[in-house]
N, C-alpha and C. Protein backbone atom coordinates (compact mmCIF):
# COMPACT_ATOMS: atom_id res chain seq x y z
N UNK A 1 93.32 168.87 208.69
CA UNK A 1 93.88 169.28 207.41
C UNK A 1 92.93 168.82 206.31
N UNK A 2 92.64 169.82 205.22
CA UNK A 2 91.78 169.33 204.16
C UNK A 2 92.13 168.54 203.21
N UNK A 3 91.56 168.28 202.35
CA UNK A 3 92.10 167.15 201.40
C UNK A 3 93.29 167.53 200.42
N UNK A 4 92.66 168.78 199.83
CA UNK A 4 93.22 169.62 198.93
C UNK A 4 94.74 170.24 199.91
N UNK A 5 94.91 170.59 200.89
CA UNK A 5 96.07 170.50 201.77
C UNK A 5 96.79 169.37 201.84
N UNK A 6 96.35 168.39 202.05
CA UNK A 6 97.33 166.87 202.26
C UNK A 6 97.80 166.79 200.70
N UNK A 7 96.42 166.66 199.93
CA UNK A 7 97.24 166.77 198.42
C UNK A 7 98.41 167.70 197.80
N UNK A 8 98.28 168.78 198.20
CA UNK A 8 99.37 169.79 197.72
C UNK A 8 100.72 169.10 198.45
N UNK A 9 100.69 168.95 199.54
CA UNK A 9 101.73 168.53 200.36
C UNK A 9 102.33 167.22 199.55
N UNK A 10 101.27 166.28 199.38
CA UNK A 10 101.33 165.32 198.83
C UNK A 10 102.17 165.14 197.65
N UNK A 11 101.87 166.03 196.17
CA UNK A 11 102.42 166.20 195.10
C UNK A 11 104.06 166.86 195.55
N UNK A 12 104.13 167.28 196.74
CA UNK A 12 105.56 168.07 196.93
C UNK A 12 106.22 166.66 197.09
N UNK A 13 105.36 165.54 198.28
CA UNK A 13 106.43 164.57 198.24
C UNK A 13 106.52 163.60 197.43
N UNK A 14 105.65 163.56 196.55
CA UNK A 14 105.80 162.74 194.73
C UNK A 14 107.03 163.05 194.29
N UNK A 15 106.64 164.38 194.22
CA UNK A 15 108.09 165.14 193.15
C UNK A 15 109.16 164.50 193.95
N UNK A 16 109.66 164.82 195.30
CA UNK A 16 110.83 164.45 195.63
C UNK A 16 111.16 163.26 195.31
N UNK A 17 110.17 162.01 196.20
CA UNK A 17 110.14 160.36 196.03
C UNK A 17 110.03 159.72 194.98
N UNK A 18 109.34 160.26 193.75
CA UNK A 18 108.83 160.00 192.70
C UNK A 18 107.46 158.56 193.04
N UNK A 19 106.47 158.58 191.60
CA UNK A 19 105.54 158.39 191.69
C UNK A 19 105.32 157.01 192.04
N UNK A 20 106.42 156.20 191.42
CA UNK A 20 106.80 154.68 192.27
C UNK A 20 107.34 154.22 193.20
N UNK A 21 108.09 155.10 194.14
CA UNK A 21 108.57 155.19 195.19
C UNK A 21 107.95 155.75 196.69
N UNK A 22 107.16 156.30 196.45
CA UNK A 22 106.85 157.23 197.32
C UNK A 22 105.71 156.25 198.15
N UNK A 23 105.81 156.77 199.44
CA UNK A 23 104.92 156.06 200.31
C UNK A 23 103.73 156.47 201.14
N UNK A 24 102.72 156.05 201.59
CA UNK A 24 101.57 156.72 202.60
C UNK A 24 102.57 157.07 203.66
N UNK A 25 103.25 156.43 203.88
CA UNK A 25 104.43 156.71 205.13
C UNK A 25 105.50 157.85 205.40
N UNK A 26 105.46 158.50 203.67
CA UNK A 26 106.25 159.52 203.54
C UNK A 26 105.54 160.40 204.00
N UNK A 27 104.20 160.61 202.80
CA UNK A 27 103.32 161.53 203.08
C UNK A 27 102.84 161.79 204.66
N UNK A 28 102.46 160.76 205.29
CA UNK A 28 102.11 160.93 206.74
C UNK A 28 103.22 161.84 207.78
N UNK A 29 104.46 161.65 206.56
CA UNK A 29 105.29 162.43 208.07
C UNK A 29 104.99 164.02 207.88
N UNK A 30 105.30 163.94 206.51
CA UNK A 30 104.52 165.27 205.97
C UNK A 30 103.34 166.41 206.47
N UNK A 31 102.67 165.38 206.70
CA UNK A 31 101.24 166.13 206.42
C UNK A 31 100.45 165.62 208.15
N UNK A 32 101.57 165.19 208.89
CA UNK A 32 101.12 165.24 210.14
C UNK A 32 99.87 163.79 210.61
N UNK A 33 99.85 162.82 209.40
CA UNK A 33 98.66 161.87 209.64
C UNK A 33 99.05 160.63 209.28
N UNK A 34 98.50 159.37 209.88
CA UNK A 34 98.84 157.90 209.82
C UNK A 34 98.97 157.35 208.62
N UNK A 35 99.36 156.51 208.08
CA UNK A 35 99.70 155.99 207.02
C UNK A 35 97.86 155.05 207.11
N UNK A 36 97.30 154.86 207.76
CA UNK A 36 95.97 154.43 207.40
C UNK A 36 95.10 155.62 207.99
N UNK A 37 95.22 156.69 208.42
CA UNK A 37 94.48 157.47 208.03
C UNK A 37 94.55 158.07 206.83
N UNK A 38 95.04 157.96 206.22
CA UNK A 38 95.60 158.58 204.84
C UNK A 38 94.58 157.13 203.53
N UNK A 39 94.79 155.58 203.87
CA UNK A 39 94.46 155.26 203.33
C UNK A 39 93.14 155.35 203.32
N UNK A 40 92.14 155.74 204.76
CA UNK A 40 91.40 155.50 204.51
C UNK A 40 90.31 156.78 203.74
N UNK A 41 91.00 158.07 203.64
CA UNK A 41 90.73 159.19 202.96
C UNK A 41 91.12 159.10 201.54
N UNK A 42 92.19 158.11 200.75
CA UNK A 42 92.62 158.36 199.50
C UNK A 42 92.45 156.96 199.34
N UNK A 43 92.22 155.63 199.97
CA UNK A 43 91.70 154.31 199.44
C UNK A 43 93.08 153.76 198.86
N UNK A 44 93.94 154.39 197.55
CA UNK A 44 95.23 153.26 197.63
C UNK A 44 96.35 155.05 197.03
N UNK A 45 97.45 154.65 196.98
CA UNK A 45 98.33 154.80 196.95
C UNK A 45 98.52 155.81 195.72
N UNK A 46 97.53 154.97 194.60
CA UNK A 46 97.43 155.11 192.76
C UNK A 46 96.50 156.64 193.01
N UNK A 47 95.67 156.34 193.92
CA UNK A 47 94.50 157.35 193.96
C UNK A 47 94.53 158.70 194.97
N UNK A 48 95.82 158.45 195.47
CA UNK A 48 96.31 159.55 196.48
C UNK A 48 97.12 160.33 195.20
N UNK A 49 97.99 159.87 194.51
CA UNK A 49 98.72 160.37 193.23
C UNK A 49 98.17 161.00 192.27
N UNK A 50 97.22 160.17 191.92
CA UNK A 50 96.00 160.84 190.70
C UNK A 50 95.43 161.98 191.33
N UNK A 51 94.65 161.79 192.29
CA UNK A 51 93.93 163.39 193.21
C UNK A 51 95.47 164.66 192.94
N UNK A 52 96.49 163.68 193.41
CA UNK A 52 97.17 165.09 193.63
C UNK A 52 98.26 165.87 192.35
N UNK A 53 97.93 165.01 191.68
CA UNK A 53 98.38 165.50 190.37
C UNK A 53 97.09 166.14 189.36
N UNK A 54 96.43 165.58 189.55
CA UNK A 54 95.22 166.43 188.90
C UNK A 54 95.03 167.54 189.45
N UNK A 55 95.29 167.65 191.01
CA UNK A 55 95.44 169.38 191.99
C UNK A 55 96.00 169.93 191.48
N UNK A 56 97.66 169.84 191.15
CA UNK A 56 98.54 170.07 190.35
C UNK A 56 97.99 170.72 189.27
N UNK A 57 97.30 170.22 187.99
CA UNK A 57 96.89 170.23 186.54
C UNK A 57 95.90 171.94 186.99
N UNK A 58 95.10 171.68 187.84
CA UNK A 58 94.19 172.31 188.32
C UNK A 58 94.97 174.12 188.62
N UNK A 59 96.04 173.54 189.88
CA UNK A 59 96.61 174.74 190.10
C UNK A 59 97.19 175.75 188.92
N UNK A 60 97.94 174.66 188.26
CA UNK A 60 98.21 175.60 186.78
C UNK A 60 97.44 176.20 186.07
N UNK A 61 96.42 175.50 185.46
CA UNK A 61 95.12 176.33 184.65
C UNK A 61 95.04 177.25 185.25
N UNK A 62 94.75 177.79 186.53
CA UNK A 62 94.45 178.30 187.75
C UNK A 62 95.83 179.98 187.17
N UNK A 63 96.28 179.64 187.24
CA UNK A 63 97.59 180.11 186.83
C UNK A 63 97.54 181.14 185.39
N UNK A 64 97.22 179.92 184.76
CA UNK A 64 97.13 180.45 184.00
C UNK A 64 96.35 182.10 183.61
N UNK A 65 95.14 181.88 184.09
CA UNK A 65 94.19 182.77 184.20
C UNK A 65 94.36 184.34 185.04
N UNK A 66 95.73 183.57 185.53
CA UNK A 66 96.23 185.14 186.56
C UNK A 66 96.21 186.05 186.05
N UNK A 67 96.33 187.41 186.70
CA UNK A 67 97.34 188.16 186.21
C UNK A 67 98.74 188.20 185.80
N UNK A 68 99.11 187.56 186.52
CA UNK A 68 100.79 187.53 185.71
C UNK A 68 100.39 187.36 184.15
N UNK A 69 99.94 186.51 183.35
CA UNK A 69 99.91 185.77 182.15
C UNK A 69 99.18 187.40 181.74
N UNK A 70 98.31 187.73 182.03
CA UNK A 70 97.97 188.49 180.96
C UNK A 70 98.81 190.11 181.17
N UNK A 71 99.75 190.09 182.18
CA UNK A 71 100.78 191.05 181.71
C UNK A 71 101.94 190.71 180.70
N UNK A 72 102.50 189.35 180.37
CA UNK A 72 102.82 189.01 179.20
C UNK A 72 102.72 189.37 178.12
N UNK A 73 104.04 190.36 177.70
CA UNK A 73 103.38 190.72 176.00
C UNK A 73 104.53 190.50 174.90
N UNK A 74 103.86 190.43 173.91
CA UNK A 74 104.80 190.29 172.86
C UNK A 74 106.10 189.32 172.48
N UNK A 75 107.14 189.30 172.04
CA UNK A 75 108.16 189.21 171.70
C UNK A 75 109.01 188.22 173.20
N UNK A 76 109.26 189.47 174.06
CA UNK A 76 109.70 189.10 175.30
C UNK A 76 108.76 188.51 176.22
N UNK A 77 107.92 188.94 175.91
CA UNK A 77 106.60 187.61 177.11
C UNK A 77 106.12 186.51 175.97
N UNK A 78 107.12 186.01 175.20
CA UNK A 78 106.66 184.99 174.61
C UNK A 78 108.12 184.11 175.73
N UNK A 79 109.36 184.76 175.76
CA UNK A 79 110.13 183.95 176.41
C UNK A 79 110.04 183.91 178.08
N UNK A 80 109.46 185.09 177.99
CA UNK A 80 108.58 184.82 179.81
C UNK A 80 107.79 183.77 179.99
N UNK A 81 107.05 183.59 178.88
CA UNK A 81 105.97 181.99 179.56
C UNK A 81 106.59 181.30 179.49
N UNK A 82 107.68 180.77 178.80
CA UNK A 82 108.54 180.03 178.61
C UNK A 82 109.39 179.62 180.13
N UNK A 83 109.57 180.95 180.65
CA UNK A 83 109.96 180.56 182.17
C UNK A 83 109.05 180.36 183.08
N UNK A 84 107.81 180.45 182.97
CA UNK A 84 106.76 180.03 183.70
C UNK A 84 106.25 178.93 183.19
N UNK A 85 106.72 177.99 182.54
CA UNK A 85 106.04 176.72 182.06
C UNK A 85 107.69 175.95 182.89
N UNK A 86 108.53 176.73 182.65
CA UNK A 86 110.23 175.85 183.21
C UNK A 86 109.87 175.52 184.65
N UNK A 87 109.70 176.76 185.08
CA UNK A 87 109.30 176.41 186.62
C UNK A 87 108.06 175.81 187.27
N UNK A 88 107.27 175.30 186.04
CA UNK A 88 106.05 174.43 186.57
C UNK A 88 106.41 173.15 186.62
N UNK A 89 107.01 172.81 185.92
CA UNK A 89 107.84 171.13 186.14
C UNK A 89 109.02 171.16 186.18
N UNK A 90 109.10 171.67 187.21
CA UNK A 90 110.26 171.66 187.80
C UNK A 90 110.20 170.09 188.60
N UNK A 91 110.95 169.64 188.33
CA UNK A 91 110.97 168.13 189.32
C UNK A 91 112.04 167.25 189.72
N UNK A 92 112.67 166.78 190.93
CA UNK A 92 113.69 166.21 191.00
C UNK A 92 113.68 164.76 190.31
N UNK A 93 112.35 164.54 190.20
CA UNK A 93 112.14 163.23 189.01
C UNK A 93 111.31 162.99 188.18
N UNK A 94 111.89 164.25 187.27
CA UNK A 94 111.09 164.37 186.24
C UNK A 94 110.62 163.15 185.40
N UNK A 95 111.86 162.37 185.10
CA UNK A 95 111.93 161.21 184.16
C UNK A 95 110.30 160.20 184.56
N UNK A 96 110.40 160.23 186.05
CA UNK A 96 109.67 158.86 187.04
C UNK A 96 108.17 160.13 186.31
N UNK A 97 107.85 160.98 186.26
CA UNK A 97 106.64 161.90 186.43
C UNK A 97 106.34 161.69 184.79
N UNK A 98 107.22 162.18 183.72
CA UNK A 98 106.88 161.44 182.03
C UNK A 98 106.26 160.41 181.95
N UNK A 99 107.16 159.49 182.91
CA UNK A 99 106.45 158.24 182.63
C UNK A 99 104.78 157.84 183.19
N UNK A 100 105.11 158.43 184.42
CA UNK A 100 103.35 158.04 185.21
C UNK A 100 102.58 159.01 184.57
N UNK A 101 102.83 160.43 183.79
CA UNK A 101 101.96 160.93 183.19
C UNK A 101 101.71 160.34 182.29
N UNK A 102 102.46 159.38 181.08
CA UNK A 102 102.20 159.05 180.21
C UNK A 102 101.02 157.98 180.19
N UNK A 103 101.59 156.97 181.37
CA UNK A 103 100.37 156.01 181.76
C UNK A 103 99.25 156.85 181.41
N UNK A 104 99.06 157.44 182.39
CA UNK A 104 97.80 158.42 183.31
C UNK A 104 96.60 158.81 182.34
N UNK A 105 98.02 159.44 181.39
CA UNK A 105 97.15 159.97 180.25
C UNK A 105 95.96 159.75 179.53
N UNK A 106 95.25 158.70 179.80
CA UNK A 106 94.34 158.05 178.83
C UNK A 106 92.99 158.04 180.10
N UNK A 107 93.25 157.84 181.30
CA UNK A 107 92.58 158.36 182.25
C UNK A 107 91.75 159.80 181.55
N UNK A 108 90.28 159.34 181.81
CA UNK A 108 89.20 160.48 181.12
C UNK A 108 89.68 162.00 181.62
N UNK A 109 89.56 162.07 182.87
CA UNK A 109 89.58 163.27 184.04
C UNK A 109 91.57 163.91 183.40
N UNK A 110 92.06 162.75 183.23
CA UNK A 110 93.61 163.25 182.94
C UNK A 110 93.84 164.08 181.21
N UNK A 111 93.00 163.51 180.52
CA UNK A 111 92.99 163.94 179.39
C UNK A 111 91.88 165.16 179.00
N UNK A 112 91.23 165.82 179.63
CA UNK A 112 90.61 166.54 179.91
C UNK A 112 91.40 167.60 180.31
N UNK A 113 92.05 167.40 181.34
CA UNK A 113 92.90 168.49 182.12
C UNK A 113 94.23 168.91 181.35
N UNK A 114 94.35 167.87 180.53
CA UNK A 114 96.21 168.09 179.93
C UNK A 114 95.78 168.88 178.46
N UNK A 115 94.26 168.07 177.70
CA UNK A 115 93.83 169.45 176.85
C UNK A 115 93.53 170.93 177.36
N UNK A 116 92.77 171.09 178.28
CA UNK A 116 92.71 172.05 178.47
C UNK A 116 94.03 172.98 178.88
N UNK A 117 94.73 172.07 179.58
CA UNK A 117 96.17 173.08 179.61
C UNK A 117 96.84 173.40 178.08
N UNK A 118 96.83 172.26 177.34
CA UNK A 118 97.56 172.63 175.83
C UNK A 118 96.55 173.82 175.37
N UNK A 119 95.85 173.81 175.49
CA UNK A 119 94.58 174.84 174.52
C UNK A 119 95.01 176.11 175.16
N UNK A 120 95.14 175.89 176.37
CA UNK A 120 95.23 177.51 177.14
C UNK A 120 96.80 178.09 176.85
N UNK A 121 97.57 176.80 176.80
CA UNK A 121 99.41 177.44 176.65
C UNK A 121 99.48 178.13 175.43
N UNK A 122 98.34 176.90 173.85
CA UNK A 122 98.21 177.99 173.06
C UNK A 122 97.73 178.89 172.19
N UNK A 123 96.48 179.26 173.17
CA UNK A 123 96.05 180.68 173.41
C UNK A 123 97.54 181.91 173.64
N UNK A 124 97.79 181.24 174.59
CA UNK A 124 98.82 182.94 175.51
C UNK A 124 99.88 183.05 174.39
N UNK A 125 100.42 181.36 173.75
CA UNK A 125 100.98 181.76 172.31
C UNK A 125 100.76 182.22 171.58
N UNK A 126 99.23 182.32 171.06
CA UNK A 126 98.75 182.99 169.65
C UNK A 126 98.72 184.51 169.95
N UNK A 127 98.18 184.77 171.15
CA UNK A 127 98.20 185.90 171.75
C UNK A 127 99.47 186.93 171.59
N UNK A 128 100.35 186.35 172.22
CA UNK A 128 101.66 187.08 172.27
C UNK A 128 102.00 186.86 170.58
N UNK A 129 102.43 185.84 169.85
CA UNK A 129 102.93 185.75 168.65
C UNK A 129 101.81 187.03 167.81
N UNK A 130 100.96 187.56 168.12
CA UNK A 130 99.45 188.40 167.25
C UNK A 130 100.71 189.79 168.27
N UNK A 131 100.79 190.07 169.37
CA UNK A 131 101.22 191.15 170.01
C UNK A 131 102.53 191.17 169.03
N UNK A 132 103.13 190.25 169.13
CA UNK A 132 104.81 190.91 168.95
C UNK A 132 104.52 191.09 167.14
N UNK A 133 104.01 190.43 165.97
CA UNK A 133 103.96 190.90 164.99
C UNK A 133 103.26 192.44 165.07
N UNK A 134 101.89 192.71 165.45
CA UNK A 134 101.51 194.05 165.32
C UNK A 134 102.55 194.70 166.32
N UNK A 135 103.63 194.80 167.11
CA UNK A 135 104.20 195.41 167.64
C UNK A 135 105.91 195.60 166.63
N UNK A 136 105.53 194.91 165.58
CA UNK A 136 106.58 195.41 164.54
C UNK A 136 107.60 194.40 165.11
N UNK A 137 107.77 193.73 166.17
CA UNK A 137 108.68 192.42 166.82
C UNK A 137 108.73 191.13 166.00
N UNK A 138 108.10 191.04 164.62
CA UNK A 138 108.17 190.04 164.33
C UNK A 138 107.03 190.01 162.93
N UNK A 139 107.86 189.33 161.53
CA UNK A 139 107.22 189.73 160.32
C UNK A 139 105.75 188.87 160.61
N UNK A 140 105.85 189.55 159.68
CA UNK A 140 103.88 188.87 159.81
C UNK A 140 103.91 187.30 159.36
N UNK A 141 102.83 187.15 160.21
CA UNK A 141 102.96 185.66 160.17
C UNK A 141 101.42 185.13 159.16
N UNK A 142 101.35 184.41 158.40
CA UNK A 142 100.32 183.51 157.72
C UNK A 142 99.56 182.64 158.99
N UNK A 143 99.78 181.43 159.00
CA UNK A 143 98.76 180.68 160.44
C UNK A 143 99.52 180.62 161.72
N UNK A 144 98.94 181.69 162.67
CA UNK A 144 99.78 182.63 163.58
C UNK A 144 99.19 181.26 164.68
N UNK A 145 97.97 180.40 164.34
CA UNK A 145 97.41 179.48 165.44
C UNK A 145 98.60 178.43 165.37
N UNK A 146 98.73 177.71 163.90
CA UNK A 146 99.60 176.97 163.60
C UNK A 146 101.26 176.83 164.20
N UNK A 147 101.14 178.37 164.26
CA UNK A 147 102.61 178.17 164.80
C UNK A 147 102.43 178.36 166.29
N UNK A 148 101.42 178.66 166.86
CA UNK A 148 101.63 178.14 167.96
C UNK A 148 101.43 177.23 168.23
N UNK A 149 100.93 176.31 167.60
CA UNK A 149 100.55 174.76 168.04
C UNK A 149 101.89 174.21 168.22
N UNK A 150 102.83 174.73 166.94
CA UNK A 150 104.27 174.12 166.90
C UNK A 150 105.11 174.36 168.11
N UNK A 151 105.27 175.69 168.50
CA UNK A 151 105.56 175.98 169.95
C UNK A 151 105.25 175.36 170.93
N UNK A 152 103.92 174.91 171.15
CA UNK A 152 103.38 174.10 172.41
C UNK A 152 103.87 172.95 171.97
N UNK A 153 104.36 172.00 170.96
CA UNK A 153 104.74 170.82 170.57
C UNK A 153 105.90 170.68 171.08
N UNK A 154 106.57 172.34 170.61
CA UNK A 154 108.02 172.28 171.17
C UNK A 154 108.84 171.73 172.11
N UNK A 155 107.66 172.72 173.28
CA UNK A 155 107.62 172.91 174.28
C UNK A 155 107.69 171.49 174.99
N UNK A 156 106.67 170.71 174.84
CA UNK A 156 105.80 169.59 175.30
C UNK A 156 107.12 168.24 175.17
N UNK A 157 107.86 168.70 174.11
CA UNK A 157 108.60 167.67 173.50
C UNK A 157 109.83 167.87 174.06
N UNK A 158 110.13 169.36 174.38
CA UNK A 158 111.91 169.66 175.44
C UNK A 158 111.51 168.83 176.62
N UNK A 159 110.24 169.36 177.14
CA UNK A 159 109.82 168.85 178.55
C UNK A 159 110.12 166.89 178.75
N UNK A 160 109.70 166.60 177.37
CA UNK A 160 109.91 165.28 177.87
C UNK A 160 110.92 164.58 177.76
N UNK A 161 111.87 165.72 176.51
CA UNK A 161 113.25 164.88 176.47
C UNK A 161 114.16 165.30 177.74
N UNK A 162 113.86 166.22 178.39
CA UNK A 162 114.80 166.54 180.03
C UNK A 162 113.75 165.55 181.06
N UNK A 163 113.06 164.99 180.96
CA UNK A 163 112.62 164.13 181.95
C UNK A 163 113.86 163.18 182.18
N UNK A 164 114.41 162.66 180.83
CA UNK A 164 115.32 161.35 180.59
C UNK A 164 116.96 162.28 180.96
N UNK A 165 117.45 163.32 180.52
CA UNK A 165 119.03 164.00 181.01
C UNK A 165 119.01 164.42 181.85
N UNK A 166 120.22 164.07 182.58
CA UNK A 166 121.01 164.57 184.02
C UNK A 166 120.65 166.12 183.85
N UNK A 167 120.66 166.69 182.96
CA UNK A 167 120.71 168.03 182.63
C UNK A 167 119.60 168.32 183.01
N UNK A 168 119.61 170.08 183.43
CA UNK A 168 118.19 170.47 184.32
C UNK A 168 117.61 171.87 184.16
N UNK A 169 118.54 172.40 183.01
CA UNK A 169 118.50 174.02 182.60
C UNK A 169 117.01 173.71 181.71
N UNK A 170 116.14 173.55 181.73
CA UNK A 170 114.84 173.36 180.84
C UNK A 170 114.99 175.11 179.94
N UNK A 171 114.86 175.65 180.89
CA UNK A 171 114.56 177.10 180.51
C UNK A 171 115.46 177.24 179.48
N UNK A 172 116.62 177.33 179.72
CA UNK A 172 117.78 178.07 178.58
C UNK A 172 117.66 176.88 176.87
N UNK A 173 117.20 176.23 177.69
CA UNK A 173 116.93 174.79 175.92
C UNK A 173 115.65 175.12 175.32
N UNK A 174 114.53 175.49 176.03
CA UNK A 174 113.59 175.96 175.90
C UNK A 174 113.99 177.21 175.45
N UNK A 175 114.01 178.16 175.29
CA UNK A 175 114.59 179.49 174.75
C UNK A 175 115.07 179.37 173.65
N UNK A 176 116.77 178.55 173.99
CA UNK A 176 117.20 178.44 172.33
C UNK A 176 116.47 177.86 171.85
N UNK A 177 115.64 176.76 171.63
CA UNK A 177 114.86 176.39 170.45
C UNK A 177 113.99 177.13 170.09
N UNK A 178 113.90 178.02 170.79
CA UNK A 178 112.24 178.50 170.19
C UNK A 178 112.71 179.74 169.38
N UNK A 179 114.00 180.02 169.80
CA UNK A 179 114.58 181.49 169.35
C UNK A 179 114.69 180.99 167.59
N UNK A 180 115.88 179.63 167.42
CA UNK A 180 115.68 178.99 166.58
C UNK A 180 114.31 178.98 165.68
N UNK A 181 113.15 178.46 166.06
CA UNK A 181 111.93 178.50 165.45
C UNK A 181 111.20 180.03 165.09
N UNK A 182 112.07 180.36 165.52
CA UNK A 182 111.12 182.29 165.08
C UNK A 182 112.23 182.98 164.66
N UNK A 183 113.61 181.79 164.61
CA UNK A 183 114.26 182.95 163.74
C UNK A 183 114.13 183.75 162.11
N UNK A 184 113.16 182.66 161.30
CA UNK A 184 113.06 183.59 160.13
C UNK A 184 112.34 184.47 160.05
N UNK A 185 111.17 184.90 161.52
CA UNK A 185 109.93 185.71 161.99
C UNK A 185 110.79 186.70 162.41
N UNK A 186 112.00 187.01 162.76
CA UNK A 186 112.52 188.23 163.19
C UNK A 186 112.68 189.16 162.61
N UNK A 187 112.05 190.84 162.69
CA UNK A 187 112.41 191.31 161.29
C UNK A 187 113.93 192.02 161.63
């Protein structure tokens, strides 16, 4: 099994175990390999997590660039990415994942990857918010970048307050707020 295989596997059993819980022992049942063969391919525990969350960071950009995203248009594919950002962190522990991202964050390779994802989320924002005004979906906007920055803030900021609530609908909170934020843009 390749690295990038054990890792994917890997980040599946993060999410479940979360990032302080989780063991070489989990992963090994997983991914078919010893709890020191594992160490001696990922060295500790911190660095099996980091690889596979940065896979993670990776796969999304990755994503990003699809086709799906650039069939996204306008108005209504502004609340489509919206469900494709819901179902990217999706996590049974989310709260435990805020927090180790937050650590993480300052990590060179981590802050690299989490700009480039903000830059790209808003791109597909400015994009769509530029579609749905010239598509008559929405009055014209003055700094069309600006407000997407606010969107990705939005966004960034629902995500981390459902890390902490029992509550797990991201999508439908995500929606109403944003519907909220473009409601005086509606013509």
């Amino acid at each position: 099994m390749s690295d990038s295989e054990v890792l994917v596997k890997a980040f599946d059993v993060i999410a479940r175990e979360g990032f302080s819980s989780f063991t070489f022992e989990h992963v090994g049942r997983v991914v078919g390999l010893s709890p020191a063969a594992l160490v001696k391919r990922f060295k500790s525990k911190h660095q099996l997590a980091l690889l596979a969350r940065n896979l993670k960071w990776e796969h999304n950009l990755g994503q990003i660039h699809s086709e799906t995203f650039k069939t996204l248009s306008g108005y209504k594919g502004i609340f489509d990415f919206l469900s494709i950002i819901s179902r990217s962190v999706n996590s049974e522990r989310l709260g435990e994942h805020a927090i180790w991202l937050g650590k993480e964050a300052c990590h060179p390779r981590s802050k690299k990857k989490v700009a480039d994802y903000f830059a790209l989320t808003r791109k597909i924002f400015t994009r769509l918010i530029n579609e749905a005004v010239t598509d008559g979906q929405l009055k014209p906007i003055d700094n069309v970048p600006e407000l997407a920055k606010t969107m990705e803030a939005l966004v960034q900021g629902a995500i981390f307050q459902f890390a902490f609530l029992s509550e797990r609908d991201i999508d439908s909170h995500l929606k109403s707020h944003l519907r909220v934020l473009l409601k005086s843009y509606i013509k």
